[in-house]
C-alpha atoms as a PDB file:
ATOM      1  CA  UNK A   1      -8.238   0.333  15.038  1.00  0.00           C
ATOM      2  CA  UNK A   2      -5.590   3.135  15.060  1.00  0.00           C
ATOM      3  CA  UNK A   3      -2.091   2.777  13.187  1.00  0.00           C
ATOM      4  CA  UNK A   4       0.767   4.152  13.220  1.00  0.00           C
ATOM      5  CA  UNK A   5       2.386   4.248  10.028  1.00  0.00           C
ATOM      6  CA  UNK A   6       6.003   3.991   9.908  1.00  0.00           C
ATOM      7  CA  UNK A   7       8.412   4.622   6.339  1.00  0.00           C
ATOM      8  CA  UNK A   8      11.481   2.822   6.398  1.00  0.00           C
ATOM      9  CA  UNK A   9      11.842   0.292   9.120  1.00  0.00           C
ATOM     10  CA  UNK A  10      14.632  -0.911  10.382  1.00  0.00           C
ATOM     11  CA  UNK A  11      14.877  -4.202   8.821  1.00  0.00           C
ATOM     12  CA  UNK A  12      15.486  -7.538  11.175  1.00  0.00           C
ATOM     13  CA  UNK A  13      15.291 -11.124  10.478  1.00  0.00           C
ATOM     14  CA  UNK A  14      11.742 -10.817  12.809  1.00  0.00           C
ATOM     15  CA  UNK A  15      10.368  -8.086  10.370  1.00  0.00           C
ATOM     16  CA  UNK A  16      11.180 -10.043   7.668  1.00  0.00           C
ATOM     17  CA  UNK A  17       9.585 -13.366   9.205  1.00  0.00           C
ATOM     18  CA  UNK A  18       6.323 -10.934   9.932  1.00  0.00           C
ATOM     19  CA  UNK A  19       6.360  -9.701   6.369  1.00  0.00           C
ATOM     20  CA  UNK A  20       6.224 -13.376   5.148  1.00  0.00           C
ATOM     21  CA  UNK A  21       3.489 -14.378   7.814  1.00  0.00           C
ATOM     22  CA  UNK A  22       1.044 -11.583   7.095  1.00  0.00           C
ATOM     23  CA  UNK A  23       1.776 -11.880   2.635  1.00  0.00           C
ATOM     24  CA  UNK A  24       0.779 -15.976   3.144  1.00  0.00           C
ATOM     25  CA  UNK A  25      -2.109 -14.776   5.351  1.00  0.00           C
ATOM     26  CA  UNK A  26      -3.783 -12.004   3.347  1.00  0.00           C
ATOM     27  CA  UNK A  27      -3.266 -14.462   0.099  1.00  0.00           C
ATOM     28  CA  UNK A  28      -4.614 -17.783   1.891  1.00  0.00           C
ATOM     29  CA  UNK A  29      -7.656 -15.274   2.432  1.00  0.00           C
ATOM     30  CA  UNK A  30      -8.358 -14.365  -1.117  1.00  0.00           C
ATOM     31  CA  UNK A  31      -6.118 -11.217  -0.999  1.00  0.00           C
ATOM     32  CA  UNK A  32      -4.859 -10.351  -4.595  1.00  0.00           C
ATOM     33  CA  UNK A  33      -0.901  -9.852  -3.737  1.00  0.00           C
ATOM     34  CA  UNK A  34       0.483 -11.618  -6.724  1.00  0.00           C
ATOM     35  CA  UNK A  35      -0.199 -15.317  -5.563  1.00  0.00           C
ATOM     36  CA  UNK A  36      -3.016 -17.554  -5.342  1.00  0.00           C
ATOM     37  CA  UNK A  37      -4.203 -19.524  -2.282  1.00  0.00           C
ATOM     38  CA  UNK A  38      -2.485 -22.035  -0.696  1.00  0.00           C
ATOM     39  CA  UNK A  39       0.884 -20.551   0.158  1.00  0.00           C
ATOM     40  CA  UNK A  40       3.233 -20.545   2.760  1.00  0.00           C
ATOM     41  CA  UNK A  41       6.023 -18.407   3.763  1.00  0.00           C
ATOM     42  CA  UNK A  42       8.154 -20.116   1.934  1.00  0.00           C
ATOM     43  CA  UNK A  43       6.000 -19.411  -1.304  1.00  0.00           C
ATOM     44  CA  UNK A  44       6.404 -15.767  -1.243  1.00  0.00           C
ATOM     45  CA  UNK A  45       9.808 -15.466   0.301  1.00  0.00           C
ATOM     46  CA  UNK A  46      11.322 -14.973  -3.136  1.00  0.00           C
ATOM     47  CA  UNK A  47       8.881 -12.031  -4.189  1.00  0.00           C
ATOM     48  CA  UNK A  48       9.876 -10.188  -0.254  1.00  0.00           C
ATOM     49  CA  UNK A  49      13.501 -10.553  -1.391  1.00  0.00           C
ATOM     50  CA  UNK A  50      13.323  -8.909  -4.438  1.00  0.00           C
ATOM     51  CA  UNK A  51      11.546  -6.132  -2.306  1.00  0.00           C
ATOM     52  CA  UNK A  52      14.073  -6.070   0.062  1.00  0.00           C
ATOM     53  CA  UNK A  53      16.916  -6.535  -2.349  1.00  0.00           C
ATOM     54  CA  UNK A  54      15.604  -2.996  -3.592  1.00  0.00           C
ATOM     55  CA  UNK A  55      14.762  -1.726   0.050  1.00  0.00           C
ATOM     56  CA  UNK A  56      19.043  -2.235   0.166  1.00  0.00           C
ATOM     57  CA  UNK A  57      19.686  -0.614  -3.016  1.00  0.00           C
ATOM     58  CA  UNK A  58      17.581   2.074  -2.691  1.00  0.00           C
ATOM     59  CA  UNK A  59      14.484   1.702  -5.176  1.00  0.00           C
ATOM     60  CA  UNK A  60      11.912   0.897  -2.983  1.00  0.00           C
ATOM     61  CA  UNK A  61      10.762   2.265   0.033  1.00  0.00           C
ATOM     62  CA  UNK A  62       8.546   0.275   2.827  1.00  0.00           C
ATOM     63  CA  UNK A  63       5.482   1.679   4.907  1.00  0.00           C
ATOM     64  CA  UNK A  64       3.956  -0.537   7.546  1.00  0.00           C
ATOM     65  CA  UNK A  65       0.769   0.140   9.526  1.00  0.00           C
ATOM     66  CA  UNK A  66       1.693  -0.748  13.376  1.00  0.00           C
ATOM     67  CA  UNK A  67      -1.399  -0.993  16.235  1.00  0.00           C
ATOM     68  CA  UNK A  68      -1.103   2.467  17.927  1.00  0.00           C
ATOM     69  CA  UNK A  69      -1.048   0.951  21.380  1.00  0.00           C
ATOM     70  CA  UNK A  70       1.626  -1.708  20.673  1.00  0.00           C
ATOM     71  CA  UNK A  71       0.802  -5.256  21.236  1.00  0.00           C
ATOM     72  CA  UNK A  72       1.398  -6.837  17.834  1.00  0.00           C
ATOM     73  CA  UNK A  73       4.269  -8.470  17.085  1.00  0.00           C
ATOM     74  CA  UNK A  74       4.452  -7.091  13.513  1.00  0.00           C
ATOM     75  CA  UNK A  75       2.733  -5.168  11.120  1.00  0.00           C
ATOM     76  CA  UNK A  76      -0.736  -5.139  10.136  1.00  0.00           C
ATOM     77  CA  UNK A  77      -0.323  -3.523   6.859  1.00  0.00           C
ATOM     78  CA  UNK A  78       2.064  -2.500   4.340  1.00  0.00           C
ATOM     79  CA  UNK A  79       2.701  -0.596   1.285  1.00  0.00           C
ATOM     80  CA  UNK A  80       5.963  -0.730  -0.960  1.00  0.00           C
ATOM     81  CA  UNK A  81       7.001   2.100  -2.771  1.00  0.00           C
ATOM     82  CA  UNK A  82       8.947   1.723  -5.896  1.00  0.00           C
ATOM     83  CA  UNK A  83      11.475   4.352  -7.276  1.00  0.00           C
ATOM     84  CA  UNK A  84      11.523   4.735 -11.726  1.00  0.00           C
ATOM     85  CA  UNK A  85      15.004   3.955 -13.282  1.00  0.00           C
ATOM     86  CA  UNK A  86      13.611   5.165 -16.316  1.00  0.00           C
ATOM     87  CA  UNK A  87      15.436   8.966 -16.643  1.00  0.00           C
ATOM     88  CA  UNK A  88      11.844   9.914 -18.330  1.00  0.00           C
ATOM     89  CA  UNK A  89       9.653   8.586 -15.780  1.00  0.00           C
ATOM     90  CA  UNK A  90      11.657   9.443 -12.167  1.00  0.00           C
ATOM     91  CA  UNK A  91       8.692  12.196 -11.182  1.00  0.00           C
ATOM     92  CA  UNK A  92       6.276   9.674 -10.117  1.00  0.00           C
ATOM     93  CA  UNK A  93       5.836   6.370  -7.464  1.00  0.00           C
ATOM     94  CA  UNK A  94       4.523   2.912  -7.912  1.00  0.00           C
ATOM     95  CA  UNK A  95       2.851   1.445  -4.949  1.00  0.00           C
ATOM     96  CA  UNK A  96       2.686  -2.374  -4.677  1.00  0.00           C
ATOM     97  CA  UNK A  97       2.250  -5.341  -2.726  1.00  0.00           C
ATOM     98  CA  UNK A  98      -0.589  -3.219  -0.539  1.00  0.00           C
ATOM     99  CA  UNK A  99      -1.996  -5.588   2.063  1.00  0.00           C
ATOM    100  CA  UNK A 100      -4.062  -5.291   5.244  1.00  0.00           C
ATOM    101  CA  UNK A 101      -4.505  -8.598   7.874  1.00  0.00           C
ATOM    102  CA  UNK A 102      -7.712 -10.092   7.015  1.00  0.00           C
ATOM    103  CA  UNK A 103      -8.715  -9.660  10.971  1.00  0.00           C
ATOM    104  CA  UNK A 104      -8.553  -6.332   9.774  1.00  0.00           C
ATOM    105  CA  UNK A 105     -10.790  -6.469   6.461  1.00  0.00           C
ATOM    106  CA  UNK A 106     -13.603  -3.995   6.587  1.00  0.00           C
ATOM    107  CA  UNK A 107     -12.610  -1.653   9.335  1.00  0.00           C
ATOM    108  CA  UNK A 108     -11.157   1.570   7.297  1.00  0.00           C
ATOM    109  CA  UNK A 109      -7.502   0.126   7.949  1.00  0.00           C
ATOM    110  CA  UNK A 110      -7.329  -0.059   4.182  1.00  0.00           C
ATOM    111  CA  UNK A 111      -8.388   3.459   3.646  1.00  0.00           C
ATOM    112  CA  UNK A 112      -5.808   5.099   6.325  1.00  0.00           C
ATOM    113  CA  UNK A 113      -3.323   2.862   4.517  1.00  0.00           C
ATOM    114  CA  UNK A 114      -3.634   4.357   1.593  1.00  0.00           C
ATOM    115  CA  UNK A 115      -4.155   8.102   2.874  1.00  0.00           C
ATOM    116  CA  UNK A 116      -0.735   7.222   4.694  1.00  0.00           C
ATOM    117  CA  UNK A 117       0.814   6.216   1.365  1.00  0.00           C
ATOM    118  CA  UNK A 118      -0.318   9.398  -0.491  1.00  0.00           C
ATOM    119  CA  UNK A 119       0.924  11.382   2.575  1.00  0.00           C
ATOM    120  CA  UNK A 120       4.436  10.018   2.801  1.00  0.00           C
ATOM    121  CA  UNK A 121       4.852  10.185  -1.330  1.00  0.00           C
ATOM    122  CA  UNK A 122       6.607  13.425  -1.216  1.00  0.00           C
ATOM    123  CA  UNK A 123       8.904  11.902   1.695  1.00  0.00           C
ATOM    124  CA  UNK A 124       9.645   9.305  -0.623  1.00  0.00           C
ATOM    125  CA  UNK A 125      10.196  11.440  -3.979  1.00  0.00           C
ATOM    126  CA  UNK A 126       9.882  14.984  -3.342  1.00  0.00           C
ATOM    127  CA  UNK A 127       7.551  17.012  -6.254  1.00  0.00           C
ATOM    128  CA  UNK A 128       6.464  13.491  -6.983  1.00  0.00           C
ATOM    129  CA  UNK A 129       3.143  13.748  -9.388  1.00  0.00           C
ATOM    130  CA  UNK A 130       1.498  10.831  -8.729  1.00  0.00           C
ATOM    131  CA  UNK A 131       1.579   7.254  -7.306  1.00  0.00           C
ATOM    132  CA  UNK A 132       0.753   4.277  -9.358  1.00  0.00           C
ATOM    133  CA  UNK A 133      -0.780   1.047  -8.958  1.00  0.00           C
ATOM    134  CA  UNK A 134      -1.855  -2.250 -10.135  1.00  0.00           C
ATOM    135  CA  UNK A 135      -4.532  -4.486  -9.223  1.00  0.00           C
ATOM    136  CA  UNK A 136      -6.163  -7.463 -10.349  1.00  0.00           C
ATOM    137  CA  UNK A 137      -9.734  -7.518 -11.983  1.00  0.00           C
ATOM    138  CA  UNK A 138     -12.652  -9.219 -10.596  1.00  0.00           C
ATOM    139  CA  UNK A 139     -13.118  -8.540  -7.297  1.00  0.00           C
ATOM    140  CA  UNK A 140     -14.015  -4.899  -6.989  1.00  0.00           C
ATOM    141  CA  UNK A 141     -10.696  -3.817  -6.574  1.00  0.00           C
ATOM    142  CA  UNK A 142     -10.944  -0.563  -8.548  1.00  0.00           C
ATOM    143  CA  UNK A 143     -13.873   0.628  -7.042  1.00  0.00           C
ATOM    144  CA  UNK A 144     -12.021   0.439  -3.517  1.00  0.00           C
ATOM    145  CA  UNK A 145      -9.125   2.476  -4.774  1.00  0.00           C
ATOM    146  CA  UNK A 146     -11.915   4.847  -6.465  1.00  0.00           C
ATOM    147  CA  UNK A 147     -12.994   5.546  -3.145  1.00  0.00           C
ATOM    148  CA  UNK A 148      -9.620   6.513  -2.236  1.00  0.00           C
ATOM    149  CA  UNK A 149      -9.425   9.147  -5.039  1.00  0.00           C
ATOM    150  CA  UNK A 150      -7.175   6.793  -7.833  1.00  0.00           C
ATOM    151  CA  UNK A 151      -8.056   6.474 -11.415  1.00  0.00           C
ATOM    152  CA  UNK A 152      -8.202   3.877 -13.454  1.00  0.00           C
ATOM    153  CA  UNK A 153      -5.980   4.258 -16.440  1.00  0.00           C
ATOM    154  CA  UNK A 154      -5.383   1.290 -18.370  1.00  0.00           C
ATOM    155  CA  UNK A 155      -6.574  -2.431 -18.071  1.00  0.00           C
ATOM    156  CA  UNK A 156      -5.270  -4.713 -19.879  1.00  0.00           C
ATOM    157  CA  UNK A 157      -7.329  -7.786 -20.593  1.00  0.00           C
ATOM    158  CA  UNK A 158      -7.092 -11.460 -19.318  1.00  0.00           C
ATOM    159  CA  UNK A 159      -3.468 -10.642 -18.456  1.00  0.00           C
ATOM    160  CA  UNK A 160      -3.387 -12.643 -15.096  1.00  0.00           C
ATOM    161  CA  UNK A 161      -4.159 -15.963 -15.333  1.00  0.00           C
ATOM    162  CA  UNK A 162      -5.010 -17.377 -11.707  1.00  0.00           C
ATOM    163  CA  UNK A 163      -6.248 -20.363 -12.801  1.00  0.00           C
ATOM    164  CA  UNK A 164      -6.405 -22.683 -15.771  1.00  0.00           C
ATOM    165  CA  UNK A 165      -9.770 -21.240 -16.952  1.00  0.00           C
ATOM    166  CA  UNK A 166      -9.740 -18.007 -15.148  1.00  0.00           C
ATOM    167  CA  UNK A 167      -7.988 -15.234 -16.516  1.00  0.00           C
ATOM    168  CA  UNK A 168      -8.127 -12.083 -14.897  1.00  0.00           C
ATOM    169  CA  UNK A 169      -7.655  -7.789 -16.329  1.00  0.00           C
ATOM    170  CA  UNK A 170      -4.441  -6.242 -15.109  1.00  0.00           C
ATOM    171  CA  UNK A 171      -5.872  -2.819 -13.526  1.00  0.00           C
ATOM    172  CA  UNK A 172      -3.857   0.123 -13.597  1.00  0.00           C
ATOM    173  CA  UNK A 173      -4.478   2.591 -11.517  1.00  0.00           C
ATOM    174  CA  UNK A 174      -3.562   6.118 -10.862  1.00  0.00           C
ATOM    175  CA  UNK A 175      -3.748   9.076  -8.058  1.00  0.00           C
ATOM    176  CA  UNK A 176      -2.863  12.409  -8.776  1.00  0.00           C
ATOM    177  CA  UNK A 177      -0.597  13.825  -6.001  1.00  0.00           C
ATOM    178  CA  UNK A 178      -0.860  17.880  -4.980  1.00  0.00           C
ATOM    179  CA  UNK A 179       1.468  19.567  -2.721  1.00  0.00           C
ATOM    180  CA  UNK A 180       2.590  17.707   0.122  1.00  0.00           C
ATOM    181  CA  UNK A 181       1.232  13.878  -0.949  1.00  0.00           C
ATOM    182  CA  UNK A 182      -2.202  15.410  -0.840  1.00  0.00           C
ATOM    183  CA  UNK A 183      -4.075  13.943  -4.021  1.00  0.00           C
ATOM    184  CA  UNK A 184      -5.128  16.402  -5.544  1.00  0.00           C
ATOM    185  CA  UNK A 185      -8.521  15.296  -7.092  1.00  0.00           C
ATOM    186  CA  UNK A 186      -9.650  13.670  -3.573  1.00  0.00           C
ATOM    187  CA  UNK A 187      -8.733  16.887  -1.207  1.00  0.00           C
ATOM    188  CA  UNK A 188     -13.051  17.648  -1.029  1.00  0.00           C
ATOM    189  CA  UNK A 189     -14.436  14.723  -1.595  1.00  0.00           C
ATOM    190  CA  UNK A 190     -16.449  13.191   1.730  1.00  0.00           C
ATOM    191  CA  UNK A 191     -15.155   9.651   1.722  1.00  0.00           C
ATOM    192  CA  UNK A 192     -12.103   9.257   0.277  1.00  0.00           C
ATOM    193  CA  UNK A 193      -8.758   8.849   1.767  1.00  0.00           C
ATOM    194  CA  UNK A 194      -7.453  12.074   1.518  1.00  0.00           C
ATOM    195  CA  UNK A 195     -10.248  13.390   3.258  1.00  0.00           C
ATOM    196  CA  UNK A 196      -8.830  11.761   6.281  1.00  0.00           C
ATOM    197  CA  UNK A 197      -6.331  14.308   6.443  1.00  0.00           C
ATOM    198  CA  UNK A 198      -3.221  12.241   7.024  1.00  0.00           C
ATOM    199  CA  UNK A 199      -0.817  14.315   6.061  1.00  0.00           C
ATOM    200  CA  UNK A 200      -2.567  17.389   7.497  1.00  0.00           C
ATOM    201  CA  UNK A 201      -2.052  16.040  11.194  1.00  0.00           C
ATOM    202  CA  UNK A 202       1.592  13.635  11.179  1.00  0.00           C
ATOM    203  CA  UNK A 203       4.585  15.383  11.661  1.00  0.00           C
ATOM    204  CA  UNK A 204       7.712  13.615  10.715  1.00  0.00           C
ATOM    205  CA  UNK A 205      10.839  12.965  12.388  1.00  0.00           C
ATOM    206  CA  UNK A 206      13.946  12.844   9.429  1.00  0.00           C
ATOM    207  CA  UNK A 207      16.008   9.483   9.877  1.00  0.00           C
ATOM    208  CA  UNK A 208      13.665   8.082  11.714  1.00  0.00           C
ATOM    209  CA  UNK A 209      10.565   7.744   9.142  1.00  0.00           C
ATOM    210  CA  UNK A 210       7.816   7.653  11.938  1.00  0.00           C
ATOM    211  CA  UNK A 211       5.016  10.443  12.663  1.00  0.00           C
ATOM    212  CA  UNK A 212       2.047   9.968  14.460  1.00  0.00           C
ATOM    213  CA  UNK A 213      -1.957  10.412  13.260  1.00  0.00           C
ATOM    214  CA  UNK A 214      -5.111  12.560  15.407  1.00  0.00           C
ATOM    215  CA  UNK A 215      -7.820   9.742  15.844  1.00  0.00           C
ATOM    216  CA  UNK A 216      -9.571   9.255  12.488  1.00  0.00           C
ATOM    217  CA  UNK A 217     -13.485   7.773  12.334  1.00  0.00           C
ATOM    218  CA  UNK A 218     -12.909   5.032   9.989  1.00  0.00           C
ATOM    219  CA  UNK A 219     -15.293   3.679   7.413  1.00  0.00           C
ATOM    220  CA  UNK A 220     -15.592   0.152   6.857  1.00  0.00           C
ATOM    221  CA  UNK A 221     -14.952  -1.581   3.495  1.00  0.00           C
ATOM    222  CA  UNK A 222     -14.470  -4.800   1.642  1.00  0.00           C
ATOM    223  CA  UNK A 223     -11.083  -5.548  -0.047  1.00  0.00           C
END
């Protein structure tokens, strides 16, 4: 499936009620966004208002992946970027709360996601150096955002406890950003999501946060 990835919606009570919809629905189907199955909008409506509390204020910024020939209510996937307050640690991005609709699993949506994301860094921070990222250990996670040209930096061990006997690593991972959003250690590589050329072929449109993508051939993966 194409996308088209849009920074900065405008935010309405039915984007809001979407965002819910698709968090409970990736989680219920064993997505690692902070929560554990069963959940229901209600469950994560806290967590979306401290992201939109800082969507208001100006720390985070919101990507969404839309169908490219309309027809969904909502989005399909997003990505939230989150400004440093730290004055030693403003040159670079965290990325959280990355999520694709499980009808979606396995097609390459997750890749383009992420090749949008690196793309629209330097939108979102200008000279930014690299994008950060946490995931949770145990269910290949890393090697997914390997793929996709990040680096794993730092786990820290049994720090996510998702049960009473199961403890999970706290993965951090990092991608190196080169002029543009273009991460730098993925430009060549076959495979990864830079190689989709995202940034390359979208043209942006100041105020409005939308550009458009060139068909892509997509590779399908597990998340």
């Amino acid at each position: 499936m194409r996308l088209r990835f849009v920074l900065d919606p405008a935010v309405t009570v039915e984007l809001r009620e979407r965002l819910a919809e698709l968090w409970a629905d990736v989680t219920n189907a064993g997505g690692a966004v902070g929560f554990v199955p069963p959940v229901t909008t209600a469950d994560v409506a806290p967590a979306l208002r401290q992201h939109l509390v800082g969507m208001a204020e100006g720390t985070t910024r919101l990507l969404i992946g839309l169908p490219a020939g309309g027809g969904a209510a909502g989005p399909v996937a997003t990505a939230f970027f989150k400004l440093n307050a730290h004055p030693l640690m403003g040159h670079w991005l965290g990325l959280s709360t990355v999520m694709v609709h499980p009808d979606l699993q396995g097609t390459g949506v997750g890749r383009d996601l992420l090749a949008a994301a690196a793309s629209a860094a330097h939108r979102v921070l200008p000279g930014a150096t690299g994008i950060r990222l946490g995931c949770r250990g145990g269910l290949g996670l890393e090697r997914f955002y390997a793929a996709c040209g990040y680096q794993e930096v730092g786990r820290l061990p049994a720090a996510i406890r998702v049960a009473d006997d199961d403890y999970r690593d706290d993965i951090t991972m990092w991608l190196p950003l080169g002029r543009g959003g273009v991460a730098g250690v993925a430009e060549d590589r076959p495979g990864t999501c830079a190689s989709l050329g995202v940034s390359q072929s979208g043209t942006s449109q100041r105020g409005t946060g939308r550009w458009h993508r060139e068909p892509q051939h997509e590779s399908r993966r597990g998340r």
